[in-house]
C-alpha atoms as a PDB file:
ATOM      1  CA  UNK A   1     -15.556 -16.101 -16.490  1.00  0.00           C
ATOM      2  CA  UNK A   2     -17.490 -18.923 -15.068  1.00  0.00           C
ATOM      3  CA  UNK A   3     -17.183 -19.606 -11.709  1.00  0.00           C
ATOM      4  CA  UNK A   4     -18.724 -23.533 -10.350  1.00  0.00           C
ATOM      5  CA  UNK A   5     -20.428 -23.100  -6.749  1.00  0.00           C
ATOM      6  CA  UNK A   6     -22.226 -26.003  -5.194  1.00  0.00           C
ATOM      7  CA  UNK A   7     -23.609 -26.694  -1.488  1.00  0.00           C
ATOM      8  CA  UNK A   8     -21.064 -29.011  -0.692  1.00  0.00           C
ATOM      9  CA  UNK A   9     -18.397 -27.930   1.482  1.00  0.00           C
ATOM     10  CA  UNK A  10     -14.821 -28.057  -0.448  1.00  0.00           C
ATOM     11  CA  UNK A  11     -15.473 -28.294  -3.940  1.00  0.00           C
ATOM     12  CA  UNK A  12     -18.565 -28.029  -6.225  1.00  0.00           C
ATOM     13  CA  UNK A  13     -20.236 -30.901  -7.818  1.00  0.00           C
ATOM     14  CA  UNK A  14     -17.914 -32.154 -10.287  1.00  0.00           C
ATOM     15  CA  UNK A  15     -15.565 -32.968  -7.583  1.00  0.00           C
ATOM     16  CA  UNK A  16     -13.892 -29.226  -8.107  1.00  0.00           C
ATOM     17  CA  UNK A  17     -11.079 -28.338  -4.964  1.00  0.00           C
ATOM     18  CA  UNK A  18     -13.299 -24.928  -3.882  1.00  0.00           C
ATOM     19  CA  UNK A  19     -10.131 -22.879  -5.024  1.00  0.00           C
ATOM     20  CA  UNK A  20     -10.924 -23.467  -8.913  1.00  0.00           C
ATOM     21  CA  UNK A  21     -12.668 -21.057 -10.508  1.00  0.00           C
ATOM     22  CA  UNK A  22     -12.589 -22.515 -14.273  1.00  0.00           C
ATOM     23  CA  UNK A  23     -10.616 -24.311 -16.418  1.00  0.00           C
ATOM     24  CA  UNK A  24      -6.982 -24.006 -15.412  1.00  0.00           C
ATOM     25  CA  UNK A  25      -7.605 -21.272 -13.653  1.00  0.00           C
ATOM     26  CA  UNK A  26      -7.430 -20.773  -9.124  1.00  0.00           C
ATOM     27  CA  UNK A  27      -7.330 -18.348  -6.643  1.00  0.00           C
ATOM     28  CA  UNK A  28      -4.348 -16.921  -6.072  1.00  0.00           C
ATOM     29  CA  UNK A  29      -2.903 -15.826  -2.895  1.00  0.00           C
ATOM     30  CA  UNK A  30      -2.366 -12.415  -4.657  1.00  0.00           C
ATOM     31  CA  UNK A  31      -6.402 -12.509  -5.121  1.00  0.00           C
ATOM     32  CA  UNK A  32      -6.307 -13.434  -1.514  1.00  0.00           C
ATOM     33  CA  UNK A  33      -4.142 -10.691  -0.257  1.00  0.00           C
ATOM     34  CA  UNK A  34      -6.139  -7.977  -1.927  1.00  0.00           C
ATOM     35  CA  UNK A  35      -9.305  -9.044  -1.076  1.00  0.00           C
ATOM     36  CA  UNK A  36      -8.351  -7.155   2.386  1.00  0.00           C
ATOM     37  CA  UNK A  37      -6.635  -4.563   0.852  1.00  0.00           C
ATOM     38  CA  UNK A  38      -9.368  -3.112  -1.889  1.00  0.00           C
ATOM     39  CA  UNK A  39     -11.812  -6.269  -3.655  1.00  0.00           C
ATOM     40  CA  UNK A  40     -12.123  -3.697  -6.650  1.00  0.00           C
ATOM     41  CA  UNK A  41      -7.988  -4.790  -7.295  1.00  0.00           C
ATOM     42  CA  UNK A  42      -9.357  -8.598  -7.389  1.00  0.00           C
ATOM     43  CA  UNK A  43     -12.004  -8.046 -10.238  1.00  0.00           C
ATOM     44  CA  UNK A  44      -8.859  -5.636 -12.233  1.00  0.00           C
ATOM     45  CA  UNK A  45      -5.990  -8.329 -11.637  1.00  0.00           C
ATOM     46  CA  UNK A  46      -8.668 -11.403 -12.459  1.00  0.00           C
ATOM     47  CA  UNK A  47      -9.118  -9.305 -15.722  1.00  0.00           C
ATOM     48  CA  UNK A  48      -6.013  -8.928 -16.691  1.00  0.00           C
ATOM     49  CA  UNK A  49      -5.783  -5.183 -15.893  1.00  0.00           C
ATOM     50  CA  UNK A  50      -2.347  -4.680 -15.149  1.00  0.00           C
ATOM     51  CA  UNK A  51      -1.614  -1.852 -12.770  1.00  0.00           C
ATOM     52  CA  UNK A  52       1.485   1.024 -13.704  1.00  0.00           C
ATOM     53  CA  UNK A  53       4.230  -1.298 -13.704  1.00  0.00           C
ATOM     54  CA  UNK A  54       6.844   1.412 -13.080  1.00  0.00           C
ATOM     55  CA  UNK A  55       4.863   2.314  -9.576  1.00  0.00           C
ATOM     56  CA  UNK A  56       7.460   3.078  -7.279  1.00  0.00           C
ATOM     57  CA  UNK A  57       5.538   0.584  -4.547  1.00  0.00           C
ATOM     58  CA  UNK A  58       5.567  -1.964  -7.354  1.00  0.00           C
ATOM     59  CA  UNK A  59       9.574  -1.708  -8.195  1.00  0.00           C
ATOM     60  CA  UNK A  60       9.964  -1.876  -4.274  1.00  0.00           C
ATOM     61  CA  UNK A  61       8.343  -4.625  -3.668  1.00  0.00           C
ATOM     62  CA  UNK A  62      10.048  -6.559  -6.588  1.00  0.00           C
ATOM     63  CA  UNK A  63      13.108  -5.343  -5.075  1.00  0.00           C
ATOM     64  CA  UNK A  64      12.473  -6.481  -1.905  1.00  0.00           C
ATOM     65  CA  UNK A  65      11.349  -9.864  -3.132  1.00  0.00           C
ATOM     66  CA  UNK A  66      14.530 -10.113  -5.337  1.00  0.00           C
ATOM     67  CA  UNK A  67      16.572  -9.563  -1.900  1.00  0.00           C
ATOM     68  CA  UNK A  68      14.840 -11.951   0.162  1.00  0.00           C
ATOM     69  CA  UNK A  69      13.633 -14.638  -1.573  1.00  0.00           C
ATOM     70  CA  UNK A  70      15.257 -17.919  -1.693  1.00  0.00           C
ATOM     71  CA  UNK A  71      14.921 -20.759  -5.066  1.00  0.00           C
ATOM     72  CA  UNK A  72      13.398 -22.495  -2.457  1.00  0.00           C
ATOM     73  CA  UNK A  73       9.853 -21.619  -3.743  1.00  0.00           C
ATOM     74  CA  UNK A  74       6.766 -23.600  -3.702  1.00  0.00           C
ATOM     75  CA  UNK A  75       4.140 -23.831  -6.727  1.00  0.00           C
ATOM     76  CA  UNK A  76       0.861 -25.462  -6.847  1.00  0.00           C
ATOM     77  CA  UNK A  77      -2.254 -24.264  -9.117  1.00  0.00           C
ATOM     78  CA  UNK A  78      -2.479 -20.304  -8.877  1.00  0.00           C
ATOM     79  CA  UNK A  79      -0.026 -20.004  -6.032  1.00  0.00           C
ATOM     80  CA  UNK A  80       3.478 -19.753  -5.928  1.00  0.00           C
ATOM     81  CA  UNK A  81       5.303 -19.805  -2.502  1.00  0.00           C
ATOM     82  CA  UNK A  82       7.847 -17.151  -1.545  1.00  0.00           C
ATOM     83  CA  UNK A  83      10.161 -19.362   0.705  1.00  0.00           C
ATOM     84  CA  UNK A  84       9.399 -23.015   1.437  1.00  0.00           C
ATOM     85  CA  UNK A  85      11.929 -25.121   3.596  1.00  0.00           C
ATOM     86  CA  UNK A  86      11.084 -28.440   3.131  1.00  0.00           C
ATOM     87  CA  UNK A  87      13.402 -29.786   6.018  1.00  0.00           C
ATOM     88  CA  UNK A  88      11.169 -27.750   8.589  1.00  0.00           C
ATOM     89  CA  UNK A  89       7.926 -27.581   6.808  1.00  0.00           C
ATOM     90  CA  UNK A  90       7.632 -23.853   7.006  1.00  0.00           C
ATOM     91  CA  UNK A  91       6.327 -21.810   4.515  1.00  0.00           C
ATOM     92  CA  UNK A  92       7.538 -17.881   4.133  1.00  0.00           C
ATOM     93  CA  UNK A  93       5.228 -14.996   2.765  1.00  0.00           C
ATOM     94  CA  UNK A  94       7.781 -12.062   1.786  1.00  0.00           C
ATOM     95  CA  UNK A  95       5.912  -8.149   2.254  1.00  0.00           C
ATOM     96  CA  UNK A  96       7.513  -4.970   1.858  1.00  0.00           C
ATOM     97  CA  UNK A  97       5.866  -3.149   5.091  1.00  0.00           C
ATOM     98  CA  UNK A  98       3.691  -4.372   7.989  1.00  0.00           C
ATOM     99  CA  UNK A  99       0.941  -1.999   6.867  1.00  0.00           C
ATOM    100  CA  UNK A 100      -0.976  -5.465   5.851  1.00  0.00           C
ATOM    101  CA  UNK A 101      -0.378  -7.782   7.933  1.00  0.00           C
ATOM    102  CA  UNK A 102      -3.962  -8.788   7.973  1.00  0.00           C
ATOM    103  CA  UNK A 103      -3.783  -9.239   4.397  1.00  0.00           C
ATOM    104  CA  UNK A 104      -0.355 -11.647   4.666  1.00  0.00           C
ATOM    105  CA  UNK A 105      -1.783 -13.575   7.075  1.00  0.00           C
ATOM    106  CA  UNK A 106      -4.751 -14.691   5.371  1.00  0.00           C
ATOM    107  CA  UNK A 107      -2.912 -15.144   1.930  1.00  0.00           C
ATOM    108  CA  UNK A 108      -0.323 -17.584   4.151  1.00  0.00           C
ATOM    109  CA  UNK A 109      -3.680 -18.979   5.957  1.00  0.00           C
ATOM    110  CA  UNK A 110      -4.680 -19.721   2.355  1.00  0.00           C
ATOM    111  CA  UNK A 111      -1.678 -21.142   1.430  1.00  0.00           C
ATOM    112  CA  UNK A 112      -1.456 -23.119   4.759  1.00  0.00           C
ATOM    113  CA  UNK A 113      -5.122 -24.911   3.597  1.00  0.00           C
ATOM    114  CA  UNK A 114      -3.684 -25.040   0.113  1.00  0.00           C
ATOM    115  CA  UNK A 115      -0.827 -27.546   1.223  1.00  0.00           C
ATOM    116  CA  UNK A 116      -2.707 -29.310   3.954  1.00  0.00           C
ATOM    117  CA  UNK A 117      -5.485 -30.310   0.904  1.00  0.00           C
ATOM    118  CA  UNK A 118      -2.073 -31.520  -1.033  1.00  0.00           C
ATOM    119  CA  UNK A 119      -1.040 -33.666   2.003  1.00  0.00           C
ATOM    120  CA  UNK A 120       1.831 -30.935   3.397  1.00  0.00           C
ATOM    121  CA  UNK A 121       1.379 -30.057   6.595  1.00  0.00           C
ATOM    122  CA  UNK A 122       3.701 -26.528   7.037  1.00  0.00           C
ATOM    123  CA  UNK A 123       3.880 -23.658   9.681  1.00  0.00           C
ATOM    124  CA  UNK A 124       3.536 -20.455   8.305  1.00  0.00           C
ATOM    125  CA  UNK A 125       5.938 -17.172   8.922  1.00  0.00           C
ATOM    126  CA  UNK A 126       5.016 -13.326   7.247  1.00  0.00           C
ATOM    127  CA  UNK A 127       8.194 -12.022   7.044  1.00  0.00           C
ATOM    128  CA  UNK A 128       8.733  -7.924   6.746  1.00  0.00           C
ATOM    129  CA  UNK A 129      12.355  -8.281   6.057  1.00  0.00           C
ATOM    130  CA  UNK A 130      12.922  -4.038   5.819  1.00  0.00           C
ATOM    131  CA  UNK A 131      11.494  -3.684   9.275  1.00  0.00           C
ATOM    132  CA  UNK A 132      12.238  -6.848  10.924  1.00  0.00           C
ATOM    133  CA  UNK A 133       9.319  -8.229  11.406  1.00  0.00           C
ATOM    134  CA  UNK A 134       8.199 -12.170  11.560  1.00  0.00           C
ATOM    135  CA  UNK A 135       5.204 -13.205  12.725  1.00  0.00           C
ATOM    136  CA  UNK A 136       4.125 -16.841  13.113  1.00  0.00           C
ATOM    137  CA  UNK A 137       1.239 -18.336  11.296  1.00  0.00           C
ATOM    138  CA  UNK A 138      -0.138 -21.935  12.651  1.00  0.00           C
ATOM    139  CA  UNK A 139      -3.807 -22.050  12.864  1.00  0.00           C
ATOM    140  CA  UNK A 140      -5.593 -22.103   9.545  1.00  0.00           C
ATOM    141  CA  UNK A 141      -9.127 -21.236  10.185  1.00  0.00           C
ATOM    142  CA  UNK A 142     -10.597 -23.516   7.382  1.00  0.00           C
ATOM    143  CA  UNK A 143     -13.812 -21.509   7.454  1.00  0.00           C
ATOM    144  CA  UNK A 144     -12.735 -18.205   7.041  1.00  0.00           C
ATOM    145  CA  UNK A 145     -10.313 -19.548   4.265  1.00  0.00           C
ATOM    146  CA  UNK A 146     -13.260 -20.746   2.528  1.00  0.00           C
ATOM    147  CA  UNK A 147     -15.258 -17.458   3.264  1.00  0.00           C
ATOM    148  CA  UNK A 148     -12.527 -15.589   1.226  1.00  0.00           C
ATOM    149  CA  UNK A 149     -12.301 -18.193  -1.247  1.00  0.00           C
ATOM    150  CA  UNK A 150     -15.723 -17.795  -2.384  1.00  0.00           C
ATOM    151  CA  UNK A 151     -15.595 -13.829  -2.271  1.00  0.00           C
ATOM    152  CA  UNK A 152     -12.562 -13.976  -4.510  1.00  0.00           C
ATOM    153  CA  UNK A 153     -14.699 -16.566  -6.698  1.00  0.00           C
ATOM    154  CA  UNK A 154     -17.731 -13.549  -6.358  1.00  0.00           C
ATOM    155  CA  UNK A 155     -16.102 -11.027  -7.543  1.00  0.00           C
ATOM    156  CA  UNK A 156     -14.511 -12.734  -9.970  1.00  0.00           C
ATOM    157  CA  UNK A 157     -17.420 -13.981 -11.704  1.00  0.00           C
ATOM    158  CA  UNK A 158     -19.425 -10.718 -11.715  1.00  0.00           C
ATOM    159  CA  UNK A 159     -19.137  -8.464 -15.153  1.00  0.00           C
ATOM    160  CA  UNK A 160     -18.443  -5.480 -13.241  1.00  0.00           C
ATOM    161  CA  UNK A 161     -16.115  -4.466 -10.770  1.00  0.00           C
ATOM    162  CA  UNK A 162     -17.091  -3.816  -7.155  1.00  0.00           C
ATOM    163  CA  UNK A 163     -17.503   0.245  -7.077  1.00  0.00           C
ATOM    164  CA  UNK A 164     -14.899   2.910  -6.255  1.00  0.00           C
ATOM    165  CA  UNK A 165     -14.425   3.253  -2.381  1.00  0.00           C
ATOM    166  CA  UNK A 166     -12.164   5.205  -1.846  1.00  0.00           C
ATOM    167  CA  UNK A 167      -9.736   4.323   1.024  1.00  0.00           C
ATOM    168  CA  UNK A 168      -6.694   5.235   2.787  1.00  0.00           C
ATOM    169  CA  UNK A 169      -4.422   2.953   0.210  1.00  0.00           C
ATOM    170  CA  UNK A 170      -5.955   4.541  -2.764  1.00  0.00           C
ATOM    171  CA  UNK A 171      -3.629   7.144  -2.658  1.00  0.00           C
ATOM    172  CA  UNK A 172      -0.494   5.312  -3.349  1.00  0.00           C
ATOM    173  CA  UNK A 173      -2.368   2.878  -5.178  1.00  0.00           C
ATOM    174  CA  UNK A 174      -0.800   1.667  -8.782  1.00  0.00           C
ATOM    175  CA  UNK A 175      -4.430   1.051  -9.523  1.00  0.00           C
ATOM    176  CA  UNK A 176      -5.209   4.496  -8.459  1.00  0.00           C
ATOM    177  CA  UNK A 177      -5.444   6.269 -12.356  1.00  0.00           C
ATOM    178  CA  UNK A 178      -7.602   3.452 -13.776  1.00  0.00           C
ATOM    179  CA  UNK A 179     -10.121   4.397 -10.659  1.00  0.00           C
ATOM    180  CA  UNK A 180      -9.808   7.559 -10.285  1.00  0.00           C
ATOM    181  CA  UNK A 181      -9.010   9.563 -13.397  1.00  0.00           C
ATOM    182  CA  UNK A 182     -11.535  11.123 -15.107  1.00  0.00           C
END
């Protein structure tokens, strides 16, 4: 997969947003959010390696999702929106536990830079709906968006994953045959 870099800060040098990766194709929040869980799960998902879909962390958090989401989603290129309430310009990120919070905030910080570069200006909220968690999200540290941007782009453009390391999500990872089977 070919991935454009350039000097210039926010896109390459065709003019590129620094979120495209190729032809049709983005970062993702998803991409995003794992890059802070495991950046192995990146290179898998940007390949099309699809994790055991009957997972029981997988069915949860489609569950979960199915519960408290809203058709009040949001789609641009490579990012879809949980819950976006256009009357009070905030945006929603739905999780299943607080485990990654770290990880929800800089997917919403991603999709906070995401809507300022389409001229929406939104507050962000991670919601943990099971455990009753929201946390506010304002600030969107363009830099460190950027930083993960071009990781995600990194990874994605190498031919081999990042290695095995194995860490304390691997365990109840849907991911977790494919790396460590065998």
């Amino acid at each position: 997969m070919a991935v454009s870099s350039s000097n210039k800060p926010g896109g390459d040098d065709n003019n590129n947003p620094p979120y495209k990766i190729g032809e049709d194709v983005y970062v993702t929040g998803t991409l995003i959010w794992y890059l802070h869980i495991c950046p192995r799960e990146v290179w898998l998902m940007s390949r099309h390696i699809i994790p055991y879909q009957d997972h029981e962390r997988l069915e949860y958090g489609r569950a979960v999702h199915k519960v408290h989401t809203e058709d009040t989603f949001l789609i641009l290129e490579g990012m879809r929106v949980d819950i976006y309430k256009k009357d009070t310009g905030v945006v929603v990120e739905v999780k299943c536990s607080s485990k990654h919070l770290e990880s929800a905030r800089a997917q919403l910080s991603y999709y906070l830079y995401r809507l300022k570069d389409a001229g929406v200006n939104a507050i962000g909220v991670v919601r943990v709906p099971d455990e009753g968690v929201e946390e506010r999200v304002e600030v969107v540290d363009e830099e460190k968006v950027l930083k993960d941007v071009e990781r995600v782009k990194e990874i994605v453009s190498s031919d081999n994953p990042p290695k095995k390391v194995r860490i304390k999500y691997c365990k109840k990872c849907a991911y977790k045959d494919f790396c460590w089977t065998g």
